[in-house]
C-alpha atoms as a PDB file:
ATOM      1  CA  UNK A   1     -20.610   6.023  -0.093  1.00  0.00           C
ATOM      2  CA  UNK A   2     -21.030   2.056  -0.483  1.00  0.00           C
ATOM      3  CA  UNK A   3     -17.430   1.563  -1.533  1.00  0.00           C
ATOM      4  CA  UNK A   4     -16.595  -1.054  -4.039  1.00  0.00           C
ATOM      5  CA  UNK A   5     -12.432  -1.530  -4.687  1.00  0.00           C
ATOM      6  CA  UNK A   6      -9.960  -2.016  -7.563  1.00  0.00           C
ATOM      7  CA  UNK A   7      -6.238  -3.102  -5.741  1.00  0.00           C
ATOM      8  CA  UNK A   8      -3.485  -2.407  -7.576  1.00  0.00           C
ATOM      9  CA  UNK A   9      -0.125  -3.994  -6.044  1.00  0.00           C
ATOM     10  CA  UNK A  10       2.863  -1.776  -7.493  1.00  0.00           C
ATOM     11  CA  UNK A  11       5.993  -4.171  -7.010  1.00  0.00           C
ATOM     12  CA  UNK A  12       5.600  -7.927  -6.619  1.00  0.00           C
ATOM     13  CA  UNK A  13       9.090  -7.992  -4.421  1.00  0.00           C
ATOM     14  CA  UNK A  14      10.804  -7.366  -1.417  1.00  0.00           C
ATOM     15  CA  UNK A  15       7.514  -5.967   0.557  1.00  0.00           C
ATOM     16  CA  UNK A  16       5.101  -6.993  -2.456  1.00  0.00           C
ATOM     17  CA  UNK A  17       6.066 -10.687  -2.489  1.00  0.00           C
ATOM     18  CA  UNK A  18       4.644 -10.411   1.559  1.00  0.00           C
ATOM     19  CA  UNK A  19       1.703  -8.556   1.079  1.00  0.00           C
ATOM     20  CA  UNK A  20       0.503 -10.965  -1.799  1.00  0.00           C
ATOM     21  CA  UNK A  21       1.030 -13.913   0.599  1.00  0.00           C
ATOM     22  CA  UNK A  22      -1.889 -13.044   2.837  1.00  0.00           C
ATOM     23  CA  UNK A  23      -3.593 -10.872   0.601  1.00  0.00           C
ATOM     24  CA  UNK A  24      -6.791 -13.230  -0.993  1.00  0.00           C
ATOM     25  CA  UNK A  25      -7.289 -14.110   2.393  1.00  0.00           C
ATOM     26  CA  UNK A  26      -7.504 -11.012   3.885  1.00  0.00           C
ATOM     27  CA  UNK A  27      -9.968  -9.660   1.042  1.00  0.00           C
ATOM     28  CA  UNK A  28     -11.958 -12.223   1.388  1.00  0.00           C
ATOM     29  CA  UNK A  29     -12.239 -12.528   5.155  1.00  0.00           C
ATOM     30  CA  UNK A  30     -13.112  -8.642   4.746  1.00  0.00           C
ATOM     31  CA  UNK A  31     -16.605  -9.364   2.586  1.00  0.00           C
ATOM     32  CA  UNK A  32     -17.572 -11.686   5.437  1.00  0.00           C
ATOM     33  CA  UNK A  33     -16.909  -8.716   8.426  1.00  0.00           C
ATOM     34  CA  UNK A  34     -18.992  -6.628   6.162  1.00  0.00           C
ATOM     35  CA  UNK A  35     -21.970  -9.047   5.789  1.00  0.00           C
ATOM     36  CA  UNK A  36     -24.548  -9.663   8.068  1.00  0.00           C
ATOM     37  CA  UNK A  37     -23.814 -12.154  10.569  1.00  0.00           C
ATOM     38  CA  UNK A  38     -26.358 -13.962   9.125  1.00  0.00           C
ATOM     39  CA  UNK A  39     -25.391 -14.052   5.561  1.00  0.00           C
ATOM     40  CA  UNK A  40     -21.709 -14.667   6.917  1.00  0.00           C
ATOM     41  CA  UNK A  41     -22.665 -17.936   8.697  1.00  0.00           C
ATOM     42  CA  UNK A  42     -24.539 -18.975   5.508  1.00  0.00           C
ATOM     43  CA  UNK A  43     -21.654 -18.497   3.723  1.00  0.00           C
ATOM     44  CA  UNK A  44     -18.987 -20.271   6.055  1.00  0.00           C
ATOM     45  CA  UNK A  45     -21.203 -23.179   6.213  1.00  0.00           C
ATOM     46  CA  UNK A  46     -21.211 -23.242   2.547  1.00  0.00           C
ATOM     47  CA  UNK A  47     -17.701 -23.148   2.239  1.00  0.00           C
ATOM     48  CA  UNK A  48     -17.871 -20.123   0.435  1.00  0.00           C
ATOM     49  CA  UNK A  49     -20.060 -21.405  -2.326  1.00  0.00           C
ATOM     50  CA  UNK A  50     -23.200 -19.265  -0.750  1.00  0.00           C
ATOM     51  CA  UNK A  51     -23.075 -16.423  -3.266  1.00  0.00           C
ATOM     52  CA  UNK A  52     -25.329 -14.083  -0.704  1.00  0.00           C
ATOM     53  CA  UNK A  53     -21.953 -11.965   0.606  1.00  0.00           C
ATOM     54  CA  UNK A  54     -20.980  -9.451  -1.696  1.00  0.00           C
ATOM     55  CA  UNK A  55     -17.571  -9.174  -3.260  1.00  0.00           C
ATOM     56  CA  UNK A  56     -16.400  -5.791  -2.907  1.00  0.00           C
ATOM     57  CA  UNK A  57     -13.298  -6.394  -4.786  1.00  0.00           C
ATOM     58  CA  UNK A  58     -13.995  -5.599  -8.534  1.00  0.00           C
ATOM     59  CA  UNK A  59     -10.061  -6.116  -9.123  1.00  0.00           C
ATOM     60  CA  UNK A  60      -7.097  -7.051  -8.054  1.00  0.00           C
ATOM     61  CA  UNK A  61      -4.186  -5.518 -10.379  1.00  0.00           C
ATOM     62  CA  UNK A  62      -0.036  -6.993  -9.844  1.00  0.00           C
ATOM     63  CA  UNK A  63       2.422  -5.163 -11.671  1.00  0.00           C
ATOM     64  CA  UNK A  64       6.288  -6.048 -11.691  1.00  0.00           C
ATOM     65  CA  UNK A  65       8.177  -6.172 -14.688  1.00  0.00           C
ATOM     66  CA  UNK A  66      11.285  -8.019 -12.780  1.00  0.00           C
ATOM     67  CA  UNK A  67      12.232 -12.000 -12.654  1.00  0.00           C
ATOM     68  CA  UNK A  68      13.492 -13.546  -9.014  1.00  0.00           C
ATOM     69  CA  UNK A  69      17.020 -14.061  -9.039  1.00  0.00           C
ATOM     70  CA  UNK A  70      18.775 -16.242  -6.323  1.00  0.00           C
ATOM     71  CA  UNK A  71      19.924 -13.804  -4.309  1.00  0.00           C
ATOM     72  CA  UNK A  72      16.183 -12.704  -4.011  1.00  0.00           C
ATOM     73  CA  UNK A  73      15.442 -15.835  -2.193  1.00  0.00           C
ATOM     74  CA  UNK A  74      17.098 -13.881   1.031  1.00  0.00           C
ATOM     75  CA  UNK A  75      14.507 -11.605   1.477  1.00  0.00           C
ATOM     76  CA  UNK A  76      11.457 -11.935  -0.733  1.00  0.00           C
ATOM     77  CA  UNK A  77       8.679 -15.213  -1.230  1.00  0.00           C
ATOM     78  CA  UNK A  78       8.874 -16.092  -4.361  1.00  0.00           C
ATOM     79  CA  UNK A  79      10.957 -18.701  -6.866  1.00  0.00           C
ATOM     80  CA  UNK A  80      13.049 -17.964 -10.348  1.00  0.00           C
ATOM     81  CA  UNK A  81      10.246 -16.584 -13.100  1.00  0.00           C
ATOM     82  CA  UNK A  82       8.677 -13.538 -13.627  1.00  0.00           C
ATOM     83  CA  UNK A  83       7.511 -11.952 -10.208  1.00  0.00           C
ATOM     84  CA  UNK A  84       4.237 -11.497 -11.788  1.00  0.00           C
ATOM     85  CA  UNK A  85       3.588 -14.989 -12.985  1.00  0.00           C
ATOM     86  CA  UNK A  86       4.865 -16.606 -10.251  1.00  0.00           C
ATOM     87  CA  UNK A  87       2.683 -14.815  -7.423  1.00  0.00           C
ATOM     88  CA  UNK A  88      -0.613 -14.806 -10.309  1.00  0.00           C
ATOM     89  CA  UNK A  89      -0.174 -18.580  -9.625  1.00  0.00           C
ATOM     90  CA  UNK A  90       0.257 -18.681  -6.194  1.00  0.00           C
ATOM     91  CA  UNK A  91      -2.993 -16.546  -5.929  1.00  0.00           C
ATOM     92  CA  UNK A  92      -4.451 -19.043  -8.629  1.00  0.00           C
ATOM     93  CA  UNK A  93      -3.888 -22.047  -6.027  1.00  0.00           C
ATOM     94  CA  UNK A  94      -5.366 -20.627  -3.208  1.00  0.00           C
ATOM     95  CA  UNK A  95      -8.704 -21.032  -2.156  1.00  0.00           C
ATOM     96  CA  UNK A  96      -9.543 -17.988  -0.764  1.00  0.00           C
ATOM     97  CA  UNK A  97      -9.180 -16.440  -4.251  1.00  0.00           C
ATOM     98  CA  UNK A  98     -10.363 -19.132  -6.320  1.00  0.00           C
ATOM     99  CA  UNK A  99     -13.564 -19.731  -3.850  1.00  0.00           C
ATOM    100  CA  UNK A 100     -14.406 -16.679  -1.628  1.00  0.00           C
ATOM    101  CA  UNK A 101     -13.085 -13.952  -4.490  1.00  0.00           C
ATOM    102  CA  UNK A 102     -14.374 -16.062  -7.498  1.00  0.00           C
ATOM    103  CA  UNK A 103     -15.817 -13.132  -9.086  1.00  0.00           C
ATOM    104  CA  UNK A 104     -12.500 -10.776  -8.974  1.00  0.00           C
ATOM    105  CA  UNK A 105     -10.563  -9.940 -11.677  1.00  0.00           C
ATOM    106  CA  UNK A 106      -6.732 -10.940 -11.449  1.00  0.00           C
ATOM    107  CA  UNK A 107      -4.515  -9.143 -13.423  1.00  0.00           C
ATOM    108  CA  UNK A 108      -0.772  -8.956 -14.380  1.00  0.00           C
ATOM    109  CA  UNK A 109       0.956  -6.519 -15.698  1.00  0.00           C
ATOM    110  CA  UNK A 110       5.029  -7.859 -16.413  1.00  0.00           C
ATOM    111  CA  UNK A 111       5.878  -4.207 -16.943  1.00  0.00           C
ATOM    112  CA  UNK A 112       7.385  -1.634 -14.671  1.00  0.00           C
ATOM    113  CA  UNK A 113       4.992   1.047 -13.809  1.00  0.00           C
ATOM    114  CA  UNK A 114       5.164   5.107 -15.431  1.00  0.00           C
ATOM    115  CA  UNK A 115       3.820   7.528 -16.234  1.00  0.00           C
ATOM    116  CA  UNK A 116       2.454   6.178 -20.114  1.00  0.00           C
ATOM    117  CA  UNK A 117       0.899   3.345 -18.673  1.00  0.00           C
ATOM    118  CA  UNK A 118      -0.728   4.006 -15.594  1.00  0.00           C
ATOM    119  CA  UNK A 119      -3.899   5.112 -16.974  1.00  0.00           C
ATOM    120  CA  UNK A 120      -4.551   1.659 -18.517  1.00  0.00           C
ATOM    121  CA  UNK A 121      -3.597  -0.136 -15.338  1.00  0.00           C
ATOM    122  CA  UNK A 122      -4.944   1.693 -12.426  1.00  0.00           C
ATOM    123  CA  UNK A 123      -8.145   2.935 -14.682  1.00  0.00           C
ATOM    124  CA  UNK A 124      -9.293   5.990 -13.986  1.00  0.00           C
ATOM    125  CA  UNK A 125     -12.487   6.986 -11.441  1.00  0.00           C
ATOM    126  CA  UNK A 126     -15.512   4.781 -11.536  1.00  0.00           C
ATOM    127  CA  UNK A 127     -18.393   5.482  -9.858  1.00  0.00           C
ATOM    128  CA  UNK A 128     -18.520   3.738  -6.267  1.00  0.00           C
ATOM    129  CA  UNK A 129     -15.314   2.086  -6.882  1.00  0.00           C
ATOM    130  CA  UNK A 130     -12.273   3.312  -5.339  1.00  0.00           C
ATOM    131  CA  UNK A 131      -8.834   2.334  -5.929  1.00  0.00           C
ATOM    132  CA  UNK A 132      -6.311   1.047  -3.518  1.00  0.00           C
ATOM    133  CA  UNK A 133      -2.760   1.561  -4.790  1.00  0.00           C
ATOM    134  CA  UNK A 134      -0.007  -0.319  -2.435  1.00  0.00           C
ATOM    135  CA  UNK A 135       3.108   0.870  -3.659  1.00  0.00           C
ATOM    136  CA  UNK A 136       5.832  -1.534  -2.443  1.00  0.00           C
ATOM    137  CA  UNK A 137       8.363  -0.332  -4.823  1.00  0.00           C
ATOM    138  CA  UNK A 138      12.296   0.842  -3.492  1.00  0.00           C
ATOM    139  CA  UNK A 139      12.446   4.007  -5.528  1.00  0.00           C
ATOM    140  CA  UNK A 140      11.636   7.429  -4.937  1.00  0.00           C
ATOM    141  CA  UNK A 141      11.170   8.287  -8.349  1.00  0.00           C
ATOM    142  CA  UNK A 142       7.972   5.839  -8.694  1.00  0.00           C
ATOM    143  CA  UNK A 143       6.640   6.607  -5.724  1.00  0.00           C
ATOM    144  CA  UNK A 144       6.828  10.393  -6.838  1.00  0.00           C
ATOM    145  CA  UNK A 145       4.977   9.701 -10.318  1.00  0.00           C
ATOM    146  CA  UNK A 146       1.552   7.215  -8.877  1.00  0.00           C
ATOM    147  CA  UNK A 147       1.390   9.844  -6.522  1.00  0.00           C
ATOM    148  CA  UNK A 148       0.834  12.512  -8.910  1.00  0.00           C
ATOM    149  CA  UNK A 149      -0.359  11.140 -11.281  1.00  0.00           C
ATOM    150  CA  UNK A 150      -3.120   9.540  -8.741  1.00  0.00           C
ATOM    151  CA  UNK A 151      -3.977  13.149  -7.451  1.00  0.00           C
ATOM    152  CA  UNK A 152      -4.177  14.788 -11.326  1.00  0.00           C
ATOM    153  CA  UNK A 153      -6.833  11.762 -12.428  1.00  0.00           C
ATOM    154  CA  UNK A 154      -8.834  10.258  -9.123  1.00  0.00           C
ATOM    155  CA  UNK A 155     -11.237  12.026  -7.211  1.00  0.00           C
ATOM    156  CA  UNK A 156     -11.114   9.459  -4.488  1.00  0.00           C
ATOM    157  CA  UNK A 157      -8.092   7.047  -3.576  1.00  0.00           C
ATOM    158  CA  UNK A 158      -5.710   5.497  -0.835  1.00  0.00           C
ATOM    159  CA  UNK A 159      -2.082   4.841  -1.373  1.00  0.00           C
ATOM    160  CA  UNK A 160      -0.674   2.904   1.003  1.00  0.00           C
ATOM    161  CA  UNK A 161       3.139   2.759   0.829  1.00  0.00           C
ATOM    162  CA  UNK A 162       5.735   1.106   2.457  1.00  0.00           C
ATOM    163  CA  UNK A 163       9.580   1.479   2.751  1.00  0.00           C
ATOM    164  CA  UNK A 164      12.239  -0.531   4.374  1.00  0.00           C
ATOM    165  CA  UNK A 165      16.199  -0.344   5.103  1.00  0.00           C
ATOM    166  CA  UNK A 166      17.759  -2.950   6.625  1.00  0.00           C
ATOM    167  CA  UNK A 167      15.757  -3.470  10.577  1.00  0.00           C
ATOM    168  CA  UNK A 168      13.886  -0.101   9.820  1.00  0.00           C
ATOM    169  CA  UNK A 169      10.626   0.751   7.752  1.00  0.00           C
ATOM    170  CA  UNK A 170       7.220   2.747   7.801  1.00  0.00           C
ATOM    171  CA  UNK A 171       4.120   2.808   6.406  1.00  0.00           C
ATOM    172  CA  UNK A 172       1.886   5.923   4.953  1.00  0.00           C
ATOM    173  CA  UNK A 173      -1.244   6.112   4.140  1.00  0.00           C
ATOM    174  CA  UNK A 174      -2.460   9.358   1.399  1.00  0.00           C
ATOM    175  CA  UNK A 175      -6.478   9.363   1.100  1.00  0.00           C
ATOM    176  CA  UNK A 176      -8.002  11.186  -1.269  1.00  0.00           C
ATOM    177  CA  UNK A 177     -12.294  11.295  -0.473  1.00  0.00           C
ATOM    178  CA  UNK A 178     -14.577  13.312  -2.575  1.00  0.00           C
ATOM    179  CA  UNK A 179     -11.756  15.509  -3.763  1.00  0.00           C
ATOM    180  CA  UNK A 180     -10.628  16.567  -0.319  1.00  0.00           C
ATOM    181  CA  UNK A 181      -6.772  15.529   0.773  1.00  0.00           C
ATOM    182  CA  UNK A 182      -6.962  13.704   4.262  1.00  0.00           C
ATOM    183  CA  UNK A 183      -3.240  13.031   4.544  1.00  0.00           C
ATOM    184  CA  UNK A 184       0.430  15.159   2.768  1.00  0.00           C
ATOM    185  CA  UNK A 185       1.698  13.015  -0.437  1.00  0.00           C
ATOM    186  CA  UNK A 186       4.514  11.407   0.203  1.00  0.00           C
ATOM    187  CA  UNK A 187       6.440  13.815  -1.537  1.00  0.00           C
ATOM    188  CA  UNK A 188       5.818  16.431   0.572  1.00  0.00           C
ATOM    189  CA  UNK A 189       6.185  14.656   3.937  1.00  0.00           C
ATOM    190  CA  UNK A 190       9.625  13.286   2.238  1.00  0.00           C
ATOM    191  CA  UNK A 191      11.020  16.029   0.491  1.00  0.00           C
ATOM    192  CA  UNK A 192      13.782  13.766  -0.825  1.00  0.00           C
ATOM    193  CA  UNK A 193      10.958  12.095  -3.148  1.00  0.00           C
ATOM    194  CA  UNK A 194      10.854  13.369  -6.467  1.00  0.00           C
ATOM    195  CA  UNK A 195      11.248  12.472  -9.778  1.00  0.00           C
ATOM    196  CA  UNK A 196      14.697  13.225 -10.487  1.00  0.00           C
ATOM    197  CA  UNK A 197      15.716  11.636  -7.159  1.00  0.00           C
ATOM    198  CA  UNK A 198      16.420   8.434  -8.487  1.00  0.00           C
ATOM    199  CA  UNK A 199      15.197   6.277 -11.611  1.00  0.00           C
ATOM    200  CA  UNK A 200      12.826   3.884 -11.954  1.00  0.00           C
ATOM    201  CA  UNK A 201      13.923   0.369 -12.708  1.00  0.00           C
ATOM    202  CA  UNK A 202      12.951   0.539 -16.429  1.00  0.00           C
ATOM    203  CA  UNK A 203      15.309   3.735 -17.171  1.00  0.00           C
ATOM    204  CA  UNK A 204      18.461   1.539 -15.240  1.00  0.00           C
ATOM    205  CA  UNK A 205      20.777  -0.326 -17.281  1.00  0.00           C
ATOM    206  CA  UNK A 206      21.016  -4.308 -16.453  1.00  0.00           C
ATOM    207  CA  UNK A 207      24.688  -3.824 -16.085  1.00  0.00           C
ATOM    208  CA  UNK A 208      24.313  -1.354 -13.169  1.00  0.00           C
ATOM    209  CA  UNK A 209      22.374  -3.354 -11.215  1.00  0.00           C
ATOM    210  CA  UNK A 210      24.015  -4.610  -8.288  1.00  0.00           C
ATOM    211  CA  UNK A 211      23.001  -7.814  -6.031  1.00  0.00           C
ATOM    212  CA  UNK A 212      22.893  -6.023  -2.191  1.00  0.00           C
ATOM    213  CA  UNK A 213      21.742  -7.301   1.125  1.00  0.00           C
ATOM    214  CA  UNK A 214      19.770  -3.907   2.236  1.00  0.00           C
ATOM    215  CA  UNK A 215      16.772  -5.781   3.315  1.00  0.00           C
ATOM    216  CA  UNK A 216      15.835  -8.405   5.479  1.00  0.00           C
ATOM    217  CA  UNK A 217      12.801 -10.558   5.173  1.00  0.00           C
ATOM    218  CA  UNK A 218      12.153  -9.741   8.731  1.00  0.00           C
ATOM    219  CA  UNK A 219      11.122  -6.407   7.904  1.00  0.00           C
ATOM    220  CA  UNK A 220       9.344  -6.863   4.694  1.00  0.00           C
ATOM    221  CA  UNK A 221       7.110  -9.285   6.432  1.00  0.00           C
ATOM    222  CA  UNK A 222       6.401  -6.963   9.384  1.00  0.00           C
ATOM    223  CA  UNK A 223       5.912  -3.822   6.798  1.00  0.00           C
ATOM    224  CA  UNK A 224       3.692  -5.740   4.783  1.00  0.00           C
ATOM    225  CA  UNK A 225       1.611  -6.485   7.890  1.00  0.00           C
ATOM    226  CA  UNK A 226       0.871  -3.260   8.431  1.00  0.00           C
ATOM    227  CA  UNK A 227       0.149  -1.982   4.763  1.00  0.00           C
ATOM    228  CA  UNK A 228      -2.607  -5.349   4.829  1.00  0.00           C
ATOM    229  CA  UNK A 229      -4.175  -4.025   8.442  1.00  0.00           C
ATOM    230  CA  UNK A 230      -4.428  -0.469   7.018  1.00  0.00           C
ATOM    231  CA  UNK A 231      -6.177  -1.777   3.862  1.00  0.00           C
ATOM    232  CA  UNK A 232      -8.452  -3.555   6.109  1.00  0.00           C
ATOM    233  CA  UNK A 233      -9.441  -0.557   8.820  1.00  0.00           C
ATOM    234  CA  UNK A 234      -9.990   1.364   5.461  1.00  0.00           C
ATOM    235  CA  UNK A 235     -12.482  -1.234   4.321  1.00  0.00           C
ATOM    236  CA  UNK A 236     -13.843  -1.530   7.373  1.00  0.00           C
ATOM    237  CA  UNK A 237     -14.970   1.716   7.504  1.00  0.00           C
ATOM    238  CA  UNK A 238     -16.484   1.625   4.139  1.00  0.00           C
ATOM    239  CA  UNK A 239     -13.452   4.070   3.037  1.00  0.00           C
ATOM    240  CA  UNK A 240     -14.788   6.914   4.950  1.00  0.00           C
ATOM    241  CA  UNK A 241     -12.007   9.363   6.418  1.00  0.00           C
ATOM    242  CA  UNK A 242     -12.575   8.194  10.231  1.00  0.00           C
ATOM    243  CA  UNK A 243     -10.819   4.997   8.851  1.00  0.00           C
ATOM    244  CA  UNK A 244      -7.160   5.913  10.514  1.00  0.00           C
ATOM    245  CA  UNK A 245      -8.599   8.052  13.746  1.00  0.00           C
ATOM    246  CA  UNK A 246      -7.546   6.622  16.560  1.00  0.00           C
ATOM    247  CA  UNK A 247      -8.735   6.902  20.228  1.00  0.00           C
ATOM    248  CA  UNK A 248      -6.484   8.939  22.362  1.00  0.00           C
ATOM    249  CA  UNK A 249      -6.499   9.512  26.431  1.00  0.00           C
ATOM    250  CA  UNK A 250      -7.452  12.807  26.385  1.00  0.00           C
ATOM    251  CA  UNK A 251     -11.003  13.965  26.596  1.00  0.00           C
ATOM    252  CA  UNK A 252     -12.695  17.312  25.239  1.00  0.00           C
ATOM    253  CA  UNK A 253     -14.842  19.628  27.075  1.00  0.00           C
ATOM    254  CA  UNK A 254     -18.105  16.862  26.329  1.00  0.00           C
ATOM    255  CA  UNK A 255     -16.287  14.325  28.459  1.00  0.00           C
ATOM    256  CA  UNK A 256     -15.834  11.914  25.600  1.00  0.00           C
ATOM    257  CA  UNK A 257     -11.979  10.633  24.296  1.00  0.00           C
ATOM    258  CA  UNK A 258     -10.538  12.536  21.616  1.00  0.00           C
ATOM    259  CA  UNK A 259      -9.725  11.281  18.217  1.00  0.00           C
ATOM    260  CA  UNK A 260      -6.382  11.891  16.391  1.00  0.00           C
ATOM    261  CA  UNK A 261      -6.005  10.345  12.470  1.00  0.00           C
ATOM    262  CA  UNK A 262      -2.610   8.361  12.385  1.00  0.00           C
ATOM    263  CA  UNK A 263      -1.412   8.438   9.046  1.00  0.00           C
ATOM    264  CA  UNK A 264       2.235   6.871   9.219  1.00  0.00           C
ATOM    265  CA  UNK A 265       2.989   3.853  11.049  1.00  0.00           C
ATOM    266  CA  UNK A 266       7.380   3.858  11.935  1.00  0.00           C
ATOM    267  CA  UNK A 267       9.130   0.737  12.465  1.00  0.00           C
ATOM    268  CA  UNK A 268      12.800   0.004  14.570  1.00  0.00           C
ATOM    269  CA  UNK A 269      13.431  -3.242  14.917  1.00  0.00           C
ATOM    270  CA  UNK A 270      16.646  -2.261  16.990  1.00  0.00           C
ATOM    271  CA  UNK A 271      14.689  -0.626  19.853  1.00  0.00           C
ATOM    272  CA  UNK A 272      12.097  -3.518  19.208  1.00  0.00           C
ATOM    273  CA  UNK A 273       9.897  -0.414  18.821  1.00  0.00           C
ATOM    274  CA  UNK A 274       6.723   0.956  16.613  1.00  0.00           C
ATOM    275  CA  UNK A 275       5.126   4.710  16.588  1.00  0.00           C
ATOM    276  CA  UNK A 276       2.398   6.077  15.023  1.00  0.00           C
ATOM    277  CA  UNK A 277       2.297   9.488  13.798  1.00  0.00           C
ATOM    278  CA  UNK A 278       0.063  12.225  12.696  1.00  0.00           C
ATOM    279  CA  UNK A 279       0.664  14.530  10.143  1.00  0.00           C
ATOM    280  CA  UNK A 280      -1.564  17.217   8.601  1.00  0.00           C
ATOM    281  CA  UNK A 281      -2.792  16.798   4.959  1.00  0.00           C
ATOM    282  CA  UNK A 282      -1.773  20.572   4.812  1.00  0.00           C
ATOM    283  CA  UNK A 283       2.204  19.824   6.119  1.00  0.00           C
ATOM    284  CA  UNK A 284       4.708  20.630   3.393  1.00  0.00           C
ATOM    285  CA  UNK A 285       8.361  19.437   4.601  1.00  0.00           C
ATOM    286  CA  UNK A 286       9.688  20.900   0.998  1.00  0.00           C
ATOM    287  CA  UNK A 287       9.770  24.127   2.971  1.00  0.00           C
ATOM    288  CA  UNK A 288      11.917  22.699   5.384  1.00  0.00           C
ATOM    289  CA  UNK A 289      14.079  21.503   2.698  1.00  0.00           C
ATOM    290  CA  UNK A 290      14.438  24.705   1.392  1.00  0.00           C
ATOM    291  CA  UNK A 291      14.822  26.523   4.093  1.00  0.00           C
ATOM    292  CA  UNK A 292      17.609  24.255   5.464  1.00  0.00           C
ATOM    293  CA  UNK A 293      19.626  24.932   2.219  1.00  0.00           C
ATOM    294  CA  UNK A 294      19.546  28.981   3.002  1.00  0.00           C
ATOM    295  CA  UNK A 295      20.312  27.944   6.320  1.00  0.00           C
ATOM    296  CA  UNK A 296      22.831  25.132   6.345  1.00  0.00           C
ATOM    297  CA  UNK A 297      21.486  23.259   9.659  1.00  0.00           C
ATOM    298  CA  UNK A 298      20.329  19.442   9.621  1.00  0.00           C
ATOM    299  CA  UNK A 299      17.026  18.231   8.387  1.00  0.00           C
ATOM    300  CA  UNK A 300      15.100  16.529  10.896  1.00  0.00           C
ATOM    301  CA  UNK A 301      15.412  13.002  11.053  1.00  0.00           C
ATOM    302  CA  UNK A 302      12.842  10.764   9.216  1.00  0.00           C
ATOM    303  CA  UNK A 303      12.267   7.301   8.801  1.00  0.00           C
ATOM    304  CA  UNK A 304      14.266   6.443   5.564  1.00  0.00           C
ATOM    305  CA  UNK A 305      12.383   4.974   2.650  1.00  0.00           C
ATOM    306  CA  UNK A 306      15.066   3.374   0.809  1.00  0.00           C
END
């Protein structure tokens, strides 16, 4: 499938305010890897204004319905406005949006994602045009509804999310190709994501929010980092599946290395230490959940989301 991509960037804060930084620029180096090295060096020389590369970015969607406050400025990139508006202009004054992505569509939603409105923001399946939802949101309970609502309505997808807390964070990838699950929902690798977990920031009460000092910069930089390079092996490989397989030491009976897909990238900034996992689209931790209820013994640690 020549892919074509819509990117939808749920949550223009803490991780969101990051990814948007380098974002344009990463899109847009992307058409030129694709390109023939030919039409590439055309294009460089032009300083972008060779229209021979292709944009494969149709879109690219920001929703936030939150304002920076001061104590923002401790963790986030961003000054006092609407989140939206204020990273729409940033992307506005940069170059490699205004030049090399001239032809994408920039949208803003000021609105907190659910369940009503997701339809009319992430669109619904389009024929060679896949979406790319990076959720960079810090509750479960919105994490838990694009996720379903992304596997009731698309045929093909990726959601990249990321979490923080503090010096820890991960990254997961769910891809959806041609109807087949590659990866477990977040929801059932967490089994503490749901939709009654938590509530989203447009069903919380102004006077119950609370200024807090649960993330560093630090880490929302480094998580954001990761959800851009897994957006770009997934373009890279033209959003087939083989996107997240990565080379191991062992080799099978042919004599060639083995692949394994890594699907969740875990980050301790204690231990100055990163992982990545594997995890089978068909692994259901609700079971474990469950079962550790009925049998009052400890869940298994997992990197918290929060």
């Amino acid at each position: 499938m020549n892919s074509a991509y819509n990117i939808i960037v749920v949550g223009c804060g803490g991780i969101g305010s990051y990814v948007l930084e380098l974002l344009p620029q990463v899109m847009a180096c992307l058409n030129l890897d694709r390109a023939s090295e030919y039409d590439m060096q055309q294009t460089v020389a032009s300083e972008g204004l060779d229209n021979r590369v292709v944009n494969m970015f149709h879109k690219l969607v920001l929703v936030d319905g939150d304002s920076f406050v001061g104590h923002n400025a401790l963790r986030q990139a961003g000054v006092a406005g609407s989140k939206v508006a204020v990273q729409m202009q940033k992307i506005r004054n940069q170059d490699a949006f205004t030049t090399w992505l001239h032809t994408t569509e920039l949208t803003g939603w000021e609105t907190y994602i659910k369940p009503s409105n997701m339809e009319k923001i992430i669109g619904g399946t389009s024929y060679g045009i896949v979406p790319v939802i990076l959720l960079c949101v810090d509750n479960h309970k919105t994490r838990y509804e694009v996720t379903r609502w992304a596997e009731e309505n698309l045929r093909h997808f990726l959601i990249i999310n990321g979490g923080n807390q503090k010096i820890h964070g991960n990254v997961t990838i769910y891809q959806r190709y041609y109807g087949e699950n590659y990866d477990p929902p977040i929801y059932k690798l967490y089994p503490e994501v749901t939709d009654t977990a938590d509530r989203r920031p447009d069903e919380v009460h102004c006077d119950e929010v609370h200024a807090s000092n649960d993330q560093t910069a630090l880490i929302n930089n480094m998580i954001a980092t990761i959800m851009l390079n897994m957006l770009r092996k997934f373009v890279m490989a033209n959003g087939e599946p083989y996107a997240f397989n990565q080379k191991l030491r062992q080799k099978g009976p042919d004599g060639n290395n083995l692949f394994q897909r890594k699907n969740e990238i875990i980050i301790d900034l204690e231990t100055n230490s990163m992982m990545a996992l594997s995890h089978s689209a068909s692994l259901d931790n609700r079971r474990t959940a469950v079962d550790t209820v009925t049998n009052q013994t400890e869940l298994p640690e997992n990197a918290d989301l929060n």
